[in-house]
N, C-alpha and C. Protein backbone atom coordinates (compact mmCIF):
# COMPACT_ATOMS: atom_id res chain seq x y z
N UNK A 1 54.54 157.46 89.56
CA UNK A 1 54.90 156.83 90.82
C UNK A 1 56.32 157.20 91.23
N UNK A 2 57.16 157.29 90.33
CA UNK A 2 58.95 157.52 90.42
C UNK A 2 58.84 159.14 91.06
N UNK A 3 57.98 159.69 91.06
CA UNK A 3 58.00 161.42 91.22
C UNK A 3 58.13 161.64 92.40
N UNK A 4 57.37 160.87 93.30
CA UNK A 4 57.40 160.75 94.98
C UNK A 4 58.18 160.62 95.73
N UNK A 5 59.29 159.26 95.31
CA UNK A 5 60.00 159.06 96.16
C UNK A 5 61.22 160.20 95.01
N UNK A 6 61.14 160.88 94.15
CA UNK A 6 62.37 161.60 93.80
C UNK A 6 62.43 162.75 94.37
N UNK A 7 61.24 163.39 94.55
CA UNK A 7 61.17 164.50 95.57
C UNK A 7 61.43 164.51 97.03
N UNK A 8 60.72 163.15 97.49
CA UNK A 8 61.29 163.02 98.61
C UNK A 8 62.65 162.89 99.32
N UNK A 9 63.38 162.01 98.28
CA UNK A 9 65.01 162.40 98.55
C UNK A 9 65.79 163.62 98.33
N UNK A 10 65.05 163.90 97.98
CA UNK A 10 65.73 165.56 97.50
C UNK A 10 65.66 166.32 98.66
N UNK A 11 64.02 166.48 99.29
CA UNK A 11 64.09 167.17 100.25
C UNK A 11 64.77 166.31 101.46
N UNK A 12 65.29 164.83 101.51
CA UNK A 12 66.13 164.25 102.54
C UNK A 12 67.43 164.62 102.32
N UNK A 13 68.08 164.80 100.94
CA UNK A 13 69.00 165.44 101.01
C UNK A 13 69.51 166.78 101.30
N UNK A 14 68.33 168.19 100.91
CA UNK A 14 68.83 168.92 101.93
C UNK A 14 68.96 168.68 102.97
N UNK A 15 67.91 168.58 103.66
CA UNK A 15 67.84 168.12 104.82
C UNK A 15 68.98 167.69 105.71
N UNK A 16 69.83 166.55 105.25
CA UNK A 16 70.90 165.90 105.55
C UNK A 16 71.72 166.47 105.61
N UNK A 17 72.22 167.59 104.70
CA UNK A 17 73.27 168.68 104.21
C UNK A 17 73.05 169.66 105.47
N UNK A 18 71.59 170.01 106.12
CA UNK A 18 72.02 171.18 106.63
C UNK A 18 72.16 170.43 108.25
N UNK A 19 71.67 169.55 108.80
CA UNK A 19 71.59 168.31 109.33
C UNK A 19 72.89 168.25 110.20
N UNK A 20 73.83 167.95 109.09
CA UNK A 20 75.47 167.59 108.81
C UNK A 20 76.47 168.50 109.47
N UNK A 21 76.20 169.57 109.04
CA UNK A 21 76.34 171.09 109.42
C UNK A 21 76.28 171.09 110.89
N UNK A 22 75.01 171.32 111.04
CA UNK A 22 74.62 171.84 112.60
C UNK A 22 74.96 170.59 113.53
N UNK A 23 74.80 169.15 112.94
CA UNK A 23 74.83 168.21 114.09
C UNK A 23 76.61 167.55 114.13
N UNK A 24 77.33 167.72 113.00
CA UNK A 24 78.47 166.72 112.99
C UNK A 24 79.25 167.85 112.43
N UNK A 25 79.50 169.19 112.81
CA UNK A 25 80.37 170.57 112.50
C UNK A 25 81.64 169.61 112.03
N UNK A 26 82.38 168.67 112.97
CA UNK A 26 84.13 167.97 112.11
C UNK A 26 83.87 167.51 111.05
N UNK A 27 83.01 166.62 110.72
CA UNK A 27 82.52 166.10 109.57
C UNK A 27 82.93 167.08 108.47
N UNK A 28 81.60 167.82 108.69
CA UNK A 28 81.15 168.63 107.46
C UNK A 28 82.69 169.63 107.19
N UNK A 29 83.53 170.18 108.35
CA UNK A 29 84.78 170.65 107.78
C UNK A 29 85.73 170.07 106.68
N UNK A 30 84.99 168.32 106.63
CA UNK A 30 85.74 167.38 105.79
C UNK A 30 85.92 168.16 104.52
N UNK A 31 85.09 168.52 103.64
CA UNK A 31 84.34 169.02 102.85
C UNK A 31 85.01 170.17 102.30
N UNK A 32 85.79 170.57 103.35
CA UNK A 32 87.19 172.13 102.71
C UNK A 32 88.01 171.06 101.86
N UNK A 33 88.42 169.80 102.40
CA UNK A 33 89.19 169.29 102.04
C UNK A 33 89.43 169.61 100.40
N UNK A 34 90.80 169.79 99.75
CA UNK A 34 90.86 170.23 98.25
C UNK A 34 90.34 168.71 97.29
N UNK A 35 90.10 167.62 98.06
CA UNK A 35 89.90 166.08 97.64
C UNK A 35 88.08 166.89 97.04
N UNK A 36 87.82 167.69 97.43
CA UNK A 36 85.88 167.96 97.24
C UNK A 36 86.37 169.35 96.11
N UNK A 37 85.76 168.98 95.22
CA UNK A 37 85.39 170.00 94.14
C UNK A 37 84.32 171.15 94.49
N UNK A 38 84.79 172.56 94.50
CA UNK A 38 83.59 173.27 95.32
C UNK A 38 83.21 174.48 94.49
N UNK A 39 82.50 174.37 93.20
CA UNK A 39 82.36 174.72 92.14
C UNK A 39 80.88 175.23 91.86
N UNK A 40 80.57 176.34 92.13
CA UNK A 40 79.19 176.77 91.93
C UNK A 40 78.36 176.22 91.03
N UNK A 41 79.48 176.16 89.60
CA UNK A 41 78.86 175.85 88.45
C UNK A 41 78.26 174.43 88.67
N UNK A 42 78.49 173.56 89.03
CA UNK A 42 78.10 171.55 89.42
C UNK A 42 77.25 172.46 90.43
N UNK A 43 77.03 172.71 91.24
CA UNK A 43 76.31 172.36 92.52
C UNK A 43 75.08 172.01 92.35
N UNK A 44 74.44 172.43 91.29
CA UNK A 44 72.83 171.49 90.92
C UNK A 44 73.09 170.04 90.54
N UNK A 45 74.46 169.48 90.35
CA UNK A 45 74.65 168.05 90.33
C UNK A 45 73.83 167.29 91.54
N UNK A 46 74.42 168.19 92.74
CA UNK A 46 74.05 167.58 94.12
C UNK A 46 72.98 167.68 94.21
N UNK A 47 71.72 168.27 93.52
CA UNK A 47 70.57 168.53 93.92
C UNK A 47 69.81 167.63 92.95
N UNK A 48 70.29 167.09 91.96
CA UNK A 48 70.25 166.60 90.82
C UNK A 48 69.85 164.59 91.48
N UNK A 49 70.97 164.55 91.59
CA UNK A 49 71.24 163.41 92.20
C UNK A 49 69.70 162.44 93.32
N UNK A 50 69.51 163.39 93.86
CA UNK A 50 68.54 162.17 94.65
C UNK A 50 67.10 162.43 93.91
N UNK A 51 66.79 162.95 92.86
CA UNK A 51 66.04 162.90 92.11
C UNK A 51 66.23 161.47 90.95
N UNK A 52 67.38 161.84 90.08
CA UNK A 52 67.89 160.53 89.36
C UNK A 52 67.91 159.29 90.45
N UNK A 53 68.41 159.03 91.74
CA UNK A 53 68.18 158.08 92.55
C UNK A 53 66.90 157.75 92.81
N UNK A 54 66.08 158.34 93.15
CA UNK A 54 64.59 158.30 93.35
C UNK A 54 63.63 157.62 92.11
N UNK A 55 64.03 157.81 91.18
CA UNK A 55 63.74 157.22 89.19
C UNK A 55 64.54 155.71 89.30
N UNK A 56 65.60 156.31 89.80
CA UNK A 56 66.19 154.74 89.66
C UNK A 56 65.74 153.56 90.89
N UNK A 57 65.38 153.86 91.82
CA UNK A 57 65.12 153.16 92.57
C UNK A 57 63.39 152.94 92.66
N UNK A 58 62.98 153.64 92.64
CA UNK A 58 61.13 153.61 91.79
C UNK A 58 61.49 152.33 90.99
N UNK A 59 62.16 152.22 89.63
CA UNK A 59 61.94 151.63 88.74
C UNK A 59 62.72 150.02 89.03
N UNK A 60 63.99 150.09 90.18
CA UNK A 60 64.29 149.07 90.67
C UNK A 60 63.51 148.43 91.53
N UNK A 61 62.40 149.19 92.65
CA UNK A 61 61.73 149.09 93.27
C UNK A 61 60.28 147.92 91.78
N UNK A 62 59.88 148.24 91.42
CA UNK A 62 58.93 147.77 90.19
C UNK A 62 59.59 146.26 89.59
N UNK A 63 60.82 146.34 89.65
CA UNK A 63 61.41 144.92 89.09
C UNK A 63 61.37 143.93 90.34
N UNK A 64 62.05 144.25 91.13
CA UNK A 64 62.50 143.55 91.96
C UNK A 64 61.21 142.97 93.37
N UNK A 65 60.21 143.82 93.41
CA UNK A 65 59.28 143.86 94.79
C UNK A 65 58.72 142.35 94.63
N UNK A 66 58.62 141.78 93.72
CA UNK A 66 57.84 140.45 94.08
C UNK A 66 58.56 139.55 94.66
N UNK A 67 60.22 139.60 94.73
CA UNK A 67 61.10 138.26 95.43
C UNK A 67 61.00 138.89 97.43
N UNK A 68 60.53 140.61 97.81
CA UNK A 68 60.81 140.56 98.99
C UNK A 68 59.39 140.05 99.44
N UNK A 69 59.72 139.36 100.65
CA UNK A 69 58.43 138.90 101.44
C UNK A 69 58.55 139.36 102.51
N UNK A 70 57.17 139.45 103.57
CA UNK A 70 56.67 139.95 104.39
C UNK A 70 56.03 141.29 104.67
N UNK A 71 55.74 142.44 105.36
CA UNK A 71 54.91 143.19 105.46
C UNK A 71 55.51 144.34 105.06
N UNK A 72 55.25 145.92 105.45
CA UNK A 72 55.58 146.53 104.56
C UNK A 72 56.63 146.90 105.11
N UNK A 73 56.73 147.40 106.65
CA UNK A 73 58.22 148.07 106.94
C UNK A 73 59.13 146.94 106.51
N UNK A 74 59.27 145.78 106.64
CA UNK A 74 60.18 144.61 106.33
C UNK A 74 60.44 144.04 104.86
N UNK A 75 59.63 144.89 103.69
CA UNK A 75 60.00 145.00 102.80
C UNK A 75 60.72 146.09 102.47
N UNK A 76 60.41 147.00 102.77
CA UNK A 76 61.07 148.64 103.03
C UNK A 76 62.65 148.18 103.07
N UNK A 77 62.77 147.99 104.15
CA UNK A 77 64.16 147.49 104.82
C UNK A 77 64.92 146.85 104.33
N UNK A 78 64.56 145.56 104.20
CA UNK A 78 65.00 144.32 103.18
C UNK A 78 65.44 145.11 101.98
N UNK A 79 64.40 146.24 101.09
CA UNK A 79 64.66 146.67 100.12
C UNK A 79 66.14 148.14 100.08
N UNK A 80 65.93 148.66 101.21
CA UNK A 80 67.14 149.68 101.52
C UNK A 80 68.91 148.08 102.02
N UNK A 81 68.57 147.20 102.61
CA UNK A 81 69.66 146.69 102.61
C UNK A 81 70.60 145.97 101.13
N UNK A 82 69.54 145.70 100.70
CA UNK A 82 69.99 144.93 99.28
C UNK A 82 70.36 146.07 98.11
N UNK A 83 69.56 147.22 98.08
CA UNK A 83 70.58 148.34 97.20
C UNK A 83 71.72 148.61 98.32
N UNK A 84 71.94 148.86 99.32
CA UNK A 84 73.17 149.19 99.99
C UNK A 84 73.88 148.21 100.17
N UNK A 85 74.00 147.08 100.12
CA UNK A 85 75.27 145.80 99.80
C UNK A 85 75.65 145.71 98.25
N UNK A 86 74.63 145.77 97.06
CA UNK A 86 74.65 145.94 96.13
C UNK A 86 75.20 147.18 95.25
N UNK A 87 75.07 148.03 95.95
CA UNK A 87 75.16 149.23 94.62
C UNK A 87 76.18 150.46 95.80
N UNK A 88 75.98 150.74 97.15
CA UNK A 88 76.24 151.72 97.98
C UNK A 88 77.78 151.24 98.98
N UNK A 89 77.79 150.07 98.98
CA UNK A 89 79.00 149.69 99.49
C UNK A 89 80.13 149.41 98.78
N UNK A 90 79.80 148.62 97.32
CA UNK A 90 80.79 148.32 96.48
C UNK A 90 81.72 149.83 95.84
N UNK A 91 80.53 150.80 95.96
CA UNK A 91 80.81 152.14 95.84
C UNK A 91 81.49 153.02 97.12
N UNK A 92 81.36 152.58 98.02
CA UNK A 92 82.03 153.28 99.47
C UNK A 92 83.81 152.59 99.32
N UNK A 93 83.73 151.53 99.11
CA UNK A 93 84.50 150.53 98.87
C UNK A 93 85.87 151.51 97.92
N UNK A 94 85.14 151.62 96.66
CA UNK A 94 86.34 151.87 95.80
C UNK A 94 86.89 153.38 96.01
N UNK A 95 85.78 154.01 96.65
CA UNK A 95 85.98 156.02 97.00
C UNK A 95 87.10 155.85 97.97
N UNK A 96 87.15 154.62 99.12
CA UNK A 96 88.04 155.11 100.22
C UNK A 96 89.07 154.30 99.54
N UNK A 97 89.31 153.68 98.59
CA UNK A 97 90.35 153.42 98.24
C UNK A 97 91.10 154.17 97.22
N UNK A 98 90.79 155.09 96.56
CA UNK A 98 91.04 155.78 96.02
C UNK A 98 91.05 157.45 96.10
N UNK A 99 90.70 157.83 96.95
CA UNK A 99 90.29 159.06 97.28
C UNK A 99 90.83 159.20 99.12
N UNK A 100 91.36 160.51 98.92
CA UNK A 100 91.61 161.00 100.19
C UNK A 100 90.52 161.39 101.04
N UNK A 101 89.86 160.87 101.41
CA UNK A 101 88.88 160.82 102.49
C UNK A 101 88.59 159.95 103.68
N UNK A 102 88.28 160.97 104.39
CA UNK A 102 88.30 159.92 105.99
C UNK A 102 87.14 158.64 106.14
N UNK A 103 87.32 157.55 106.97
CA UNK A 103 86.48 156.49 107.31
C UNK A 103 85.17 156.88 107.41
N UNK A 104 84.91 157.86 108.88
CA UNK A 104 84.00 158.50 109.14
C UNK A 104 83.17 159.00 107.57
N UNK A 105 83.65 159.64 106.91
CA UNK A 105 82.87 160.40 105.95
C UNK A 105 82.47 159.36 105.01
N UNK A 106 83.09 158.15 104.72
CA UNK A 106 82.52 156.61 103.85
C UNK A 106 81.51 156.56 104.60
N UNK A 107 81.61 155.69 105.68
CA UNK A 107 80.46 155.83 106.99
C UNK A 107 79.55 156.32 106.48
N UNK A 108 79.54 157.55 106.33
CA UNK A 108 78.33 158.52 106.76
C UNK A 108 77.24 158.56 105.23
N UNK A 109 78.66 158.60 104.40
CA UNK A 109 77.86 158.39 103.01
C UNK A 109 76.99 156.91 102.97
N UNK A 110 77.59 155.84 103.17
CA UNK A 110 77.16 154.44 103.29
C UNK A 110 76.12 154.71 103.95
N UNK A 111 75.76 155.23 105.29
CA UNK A 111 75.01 154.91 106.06
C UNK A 111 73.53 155.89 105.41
N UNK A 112 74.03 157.15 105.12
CA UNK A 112 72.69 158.39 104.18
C UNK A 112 72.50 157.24 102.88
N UNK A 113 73.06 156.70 101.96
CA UNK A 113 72.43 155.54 101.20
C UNK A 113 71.71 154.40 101.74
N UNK A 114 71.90 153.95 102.83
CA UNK A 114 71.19 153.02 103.20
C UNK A 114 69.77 153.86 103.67
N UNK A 115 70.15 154.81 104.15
CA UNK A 115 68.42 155.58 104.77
C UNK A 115 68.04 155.72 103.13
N UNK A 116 68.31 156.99 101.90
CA UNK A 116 67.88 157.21 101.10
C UNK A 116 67.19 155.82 100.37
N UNK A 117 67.50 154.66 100.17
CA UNK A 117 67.13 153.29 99.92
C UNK A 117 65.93 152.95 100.84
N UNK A 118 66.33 152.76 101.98
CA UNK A 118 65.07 152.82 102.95
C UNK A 118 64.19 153.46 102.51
N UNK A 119 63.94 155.15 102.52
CA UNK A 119 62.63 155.48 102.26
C UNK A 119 62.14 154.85 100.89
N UNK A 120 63.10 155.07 99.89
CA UNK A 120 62.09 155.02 98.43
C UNK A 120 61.43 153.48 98.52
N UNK A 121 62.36 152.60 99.27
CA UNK A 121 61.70 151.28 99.62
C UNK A 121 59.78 151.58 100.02
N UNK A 122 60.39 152.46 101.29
CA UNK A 122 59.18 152.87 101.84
C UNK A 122 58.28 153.23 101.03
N UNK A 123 58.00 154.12 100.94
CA UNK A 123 57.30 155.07 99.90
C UNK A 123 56.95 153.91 98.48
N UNK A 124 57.84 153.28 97.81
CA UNK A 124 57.26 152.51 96.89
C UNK A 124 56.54 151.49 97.16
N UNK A 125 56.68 150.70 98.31
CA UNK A 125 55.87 149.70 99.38
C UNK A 125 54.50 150.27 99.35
N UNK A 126 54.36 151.37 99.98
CA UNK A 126 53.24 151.81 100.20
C UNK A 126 52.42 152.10 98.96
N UNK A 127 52.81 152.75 98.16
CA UNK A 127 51.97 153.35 96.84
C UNK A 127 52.28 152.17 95.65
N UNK A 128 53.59 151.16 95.36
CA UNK A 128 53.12 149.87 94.38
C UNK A 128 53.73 148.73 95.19
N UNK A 129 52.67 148.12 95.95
CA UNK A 129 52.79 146.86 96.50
C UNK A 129 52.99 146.29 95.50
């Protein structure tokens, strides 16, 4: 069941990456910034990542689904807001306080966690009610 929504973020994260690029060009210049490590060798980290998210949220998705109520997009939702107050903000939180990076680019991260949460919500709604 965890395989679905890990693939699926993966391909939301390219997606997003090339997305980023073509739709928000200032943004993505963020990204020269010397604050971003730009290291061939890691770059399967990034690809890495919404797979391990996708496992982890499958399996948070499995603990947690019996306290959300109502139908499925409104569990979906419910389920993308509560990892993003929980786990995606407290984390946006300590990056812009510590790290040279602009508002906008917290933003944007905060806001791609709240979608990535959303779907696996989705997707786990649908396939383990």
């Amino acid at each position: 069941m965890a395989l679905f929504p890990a693939i699926t973020l993966l391909i939301l994260s390219i997606l997003a990456l090339y997305l980023t690029i073509l739709l928000f060009p200032s943004i993505a210049l963020e990204y020269y910034d010397p604050a971003f490590q730009s290291n061939s060798e890691r770059d399967f980290l990034y690809y890495i990542h919404p797979v391990i998210l996708g496992f982890a949220l499958a399996w948070f998705w499995e603990r947690f689904k019996g306290v959300l109520k109502g139908g499925f997009t409104m569990r979906g939702i419910e389920f993308g807001i509560i990892y993003s107050l929980v786990a995606t903000l407290p984390s946006m939180w300590i990056i812009f306080s510590a790290m040279n990076v602009s508002l906008t680019i917290v933003f944007t991260w905060f806001l791609y966690g709240f979608v990535q949460a959303l779907v696996a919500g989705l997707i786990c709604e649908k396939m383990n009610p």
